[in-house]
C-alpha atoms as a PDB file:
ATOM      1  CA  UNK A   1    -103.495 -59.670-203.525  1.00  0.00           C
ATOM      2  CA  UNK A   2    -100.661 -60.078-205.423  1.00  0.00           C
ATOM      3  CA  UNK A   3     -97.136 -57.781-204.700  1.00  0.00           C
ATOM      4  CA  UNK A   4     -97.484 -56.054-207.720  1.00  0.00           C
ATOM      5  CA  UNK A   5    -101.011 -55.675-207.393  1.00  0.00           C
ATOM      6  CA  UNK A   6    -100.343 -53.853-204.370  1.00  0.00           C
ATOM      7  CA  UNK A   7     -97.847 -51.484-205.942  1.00  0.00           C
ATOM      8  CA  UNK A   8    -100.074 -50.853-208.860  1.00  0.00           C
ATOM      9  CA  UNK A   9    -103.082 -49.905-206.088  1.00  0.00           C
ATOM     10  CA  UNK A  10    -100.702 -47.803-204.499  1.00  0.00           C
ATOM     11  CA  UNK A  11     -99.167 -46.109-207.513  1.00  0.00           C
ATOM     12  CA  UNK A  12    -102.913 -45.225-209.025  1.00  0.00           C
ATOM     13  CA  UNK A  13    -103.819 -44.200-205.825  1.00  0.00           C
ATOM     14  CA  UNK A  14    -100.627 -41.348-205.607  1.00  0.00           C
ATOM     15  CA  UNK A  15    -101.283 -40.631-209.156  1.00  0.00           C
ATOM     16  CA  UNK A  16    -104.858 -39.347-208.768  1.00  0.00           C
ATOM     17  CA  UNK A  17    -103.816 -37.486-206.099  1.00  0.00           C
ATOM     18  CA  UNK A  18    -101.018 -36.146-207.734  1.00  0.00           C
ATOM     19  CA  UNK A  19    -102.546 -35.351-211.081  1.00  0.00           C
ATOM     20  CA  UNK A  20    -105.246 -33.694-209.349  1.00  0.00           C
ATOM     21  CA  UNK A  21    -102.825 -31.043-207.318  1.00  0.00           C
ATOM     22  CA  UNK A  22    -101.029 -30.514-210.327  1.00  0.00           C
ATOM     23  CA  UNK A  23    -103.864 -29.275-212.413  1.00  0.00           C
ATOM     24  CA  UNK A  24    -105.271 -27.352-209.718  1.00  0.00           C
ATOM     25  CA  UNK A  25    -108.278 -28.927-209.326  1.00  0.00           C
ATOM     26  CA  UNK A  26    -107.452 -29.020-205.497  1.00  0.00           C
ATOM     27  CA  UNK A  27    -107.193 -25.414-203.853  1.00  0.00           C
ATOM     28  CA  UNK A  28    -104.795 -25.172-200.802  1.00  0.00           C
ATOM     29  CA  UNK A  29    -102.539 -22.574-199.862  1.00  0.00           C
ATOM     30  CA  UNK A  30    -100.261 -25.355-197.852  1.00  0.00           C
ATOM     31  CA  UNK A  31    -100.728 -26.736-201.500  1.00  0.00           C
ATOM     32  CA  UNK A  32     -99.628 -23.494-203.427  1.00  0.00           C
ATOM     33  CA  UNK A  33     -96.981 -22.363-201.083  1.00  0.00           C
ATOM     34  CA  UNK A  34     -95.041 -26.140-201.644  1.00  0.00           C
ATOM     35  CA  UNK A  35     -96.058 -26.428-205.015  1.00  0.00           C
ATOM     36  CA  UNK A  36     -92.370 -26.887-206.277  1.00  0.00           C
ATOM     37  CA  UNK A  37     -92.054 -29.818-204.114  1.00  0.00           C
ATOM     38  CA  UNK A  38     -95.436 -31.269-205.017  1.00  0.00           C
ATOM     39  CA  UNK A  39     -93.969 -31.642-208.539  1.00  0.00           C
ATOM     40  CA  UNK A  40     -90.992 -33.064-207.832  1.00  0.00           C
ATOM     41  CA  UNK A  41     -92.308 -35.783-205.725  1.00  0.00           C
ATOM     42  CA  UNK A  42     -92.168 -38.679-208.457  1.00  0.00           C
ATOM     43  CA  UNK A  43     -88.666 -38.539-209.047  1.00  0.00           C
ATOM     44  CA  UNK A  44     -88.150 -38.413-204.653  1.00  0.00           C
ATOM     45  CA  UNK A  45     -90.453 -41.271-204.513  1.00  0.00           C
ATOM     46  CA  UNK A  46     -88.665 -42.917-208.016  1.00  0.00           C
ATOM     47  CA  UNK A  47     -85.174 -42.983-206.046  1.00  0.00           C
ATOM     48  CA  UNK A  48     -86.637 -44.035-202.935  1.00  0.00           C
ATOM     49  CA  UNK A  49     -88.497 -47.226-204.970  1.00  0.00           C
ATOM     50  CA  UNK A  50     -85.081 -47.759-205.965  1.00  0.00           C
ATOM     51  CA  UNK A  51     -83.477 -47.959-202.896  1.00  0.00           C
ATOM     52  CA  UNK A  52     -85.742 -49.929-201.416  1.00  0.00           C
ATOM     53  CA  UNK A  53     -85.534 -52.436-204.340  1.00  0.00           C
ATOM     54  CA  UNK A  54     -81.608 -52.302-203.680  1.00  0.00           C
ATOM     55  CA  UNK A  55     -81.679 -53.138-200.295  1.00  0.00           C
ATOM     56  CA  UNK A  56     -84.292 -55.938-200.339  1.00  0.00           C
ATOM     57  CA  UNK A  57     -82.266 -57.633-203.601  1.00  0.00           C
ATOM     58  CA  UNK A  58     -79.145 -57.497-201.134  1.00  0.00           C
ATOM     59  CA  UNK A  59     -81.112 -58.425-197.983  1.00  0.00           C
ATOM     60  CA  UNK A  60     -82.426 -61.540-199.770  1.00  0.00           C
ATOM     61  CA  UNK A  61     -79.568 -62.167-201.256  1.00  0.00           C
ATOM     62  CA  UNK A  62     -77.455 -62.268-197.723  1.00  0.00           C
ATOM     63  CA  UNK A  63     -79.833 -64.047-196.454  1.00  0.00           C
ATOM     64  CA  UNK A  64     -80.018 -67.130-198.784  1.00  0.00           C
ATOM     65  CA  UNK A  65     -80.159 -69.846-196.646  1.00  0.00           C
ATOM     66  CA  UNK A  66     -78.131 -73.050-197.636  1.00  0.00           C
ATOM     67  CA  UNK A  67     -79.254 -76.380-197.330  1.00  0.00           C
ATOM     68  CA  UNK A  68     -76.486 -78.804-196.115  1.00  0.00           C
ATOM     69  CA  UNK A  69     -78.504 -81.719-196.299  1.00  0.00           C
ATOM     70  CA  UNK A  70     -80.368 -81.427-199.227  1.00  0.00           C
ATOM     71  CA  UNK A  71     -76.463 -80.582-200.914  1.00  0.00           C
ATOM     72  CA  UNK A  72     -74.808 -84.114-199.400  1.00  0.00           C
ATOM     73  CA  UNK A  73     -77.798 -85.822-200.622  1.00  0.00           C
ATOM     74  CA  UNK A  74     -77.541 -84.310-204.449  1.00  0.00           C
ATOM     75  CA  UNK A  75     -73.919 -85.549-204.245  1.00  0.00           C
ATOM     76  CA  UNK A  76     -74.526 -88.497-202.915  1.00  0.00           C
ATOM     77  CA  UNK A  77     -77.357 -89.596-205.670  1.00  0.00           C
ATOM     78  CA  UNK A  78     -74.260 -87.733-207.759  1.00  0.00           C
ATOM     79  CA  UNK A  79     -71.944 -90.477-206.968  1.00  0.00           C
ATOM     80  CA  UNK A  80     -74.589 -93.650-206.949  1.00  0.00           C
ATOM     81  CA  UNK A  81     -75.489 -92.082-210.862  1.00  0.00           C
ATOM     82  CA  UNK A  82     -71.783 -91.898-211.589  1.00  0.00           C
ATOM     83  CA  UNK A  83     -71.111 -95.381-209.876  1.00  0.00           C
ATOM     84  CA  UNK A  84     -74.282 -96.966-211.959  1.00  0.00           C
ATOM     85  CA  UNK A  85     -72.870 -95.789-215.545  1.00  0.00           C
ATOM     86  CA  UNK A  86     -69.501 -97.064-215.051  1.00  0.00           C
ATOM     87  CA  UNK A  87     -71.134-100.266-214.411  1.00  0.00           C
ATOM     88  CA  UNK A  88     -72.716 -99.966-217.918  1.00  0.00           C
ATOM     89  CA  UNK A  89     -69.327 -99.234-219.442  1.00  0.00           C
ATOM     90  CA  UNK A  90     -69.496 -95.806-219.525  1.00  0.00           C
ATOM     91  CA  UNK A  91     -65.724 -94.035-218.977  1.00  0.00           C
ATOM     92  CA  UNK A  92     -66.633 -90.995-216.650  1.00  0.00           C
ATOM     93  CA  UNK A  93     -63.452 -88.578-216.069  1.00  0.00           C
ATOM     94  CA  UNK A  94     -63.878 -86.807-212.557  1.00  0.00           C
END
């Protein structure tokens, strides 16, 4: 199951939920007595989607992990590819 598949489950699954408090096809008094709250859940759970999407974007992002060796070999096949053309006559400014 993909990520997004997984949201999508999840959304559907607070939407039906949600849909069916709203129109009152679930009787509660917990339900009636929070009612405000009930419908101003999506926009709660809208910012907190958003800062969860922040902070793994920054986590991920911090946590890049740089590869030392595979960089000195790039520049190294860099130099042998710069090296080769001059060889042909090409003029290569550095």
């Amino acid at each position: 199951m993909t990520k997004l598949l997984e949201w999508l489950v999840a959304a559907a699954c607070f939407l039906s939920v949600y849909v069916a408090i709203i129109l009152r096809q679930v009787k509660h008094e917990v339900l009636e007595q929070y009612m405000f709250e009930i419908q101003l859940s999506p926009l709660f759970l809208l910012v907190l989607f958003g800062v969860y999407s922040a902070t793994v974007v920054l986590y991920r992002t911090f946590t890049f992990n740089n590869c030392e060796e595979a960089a000195k070999e790039l520049m190294q096949q860099i130099k042998e590819a710069k090296a080769d053309l001059r060889s042909k006559g090409l003029v290569i400014s550095d």
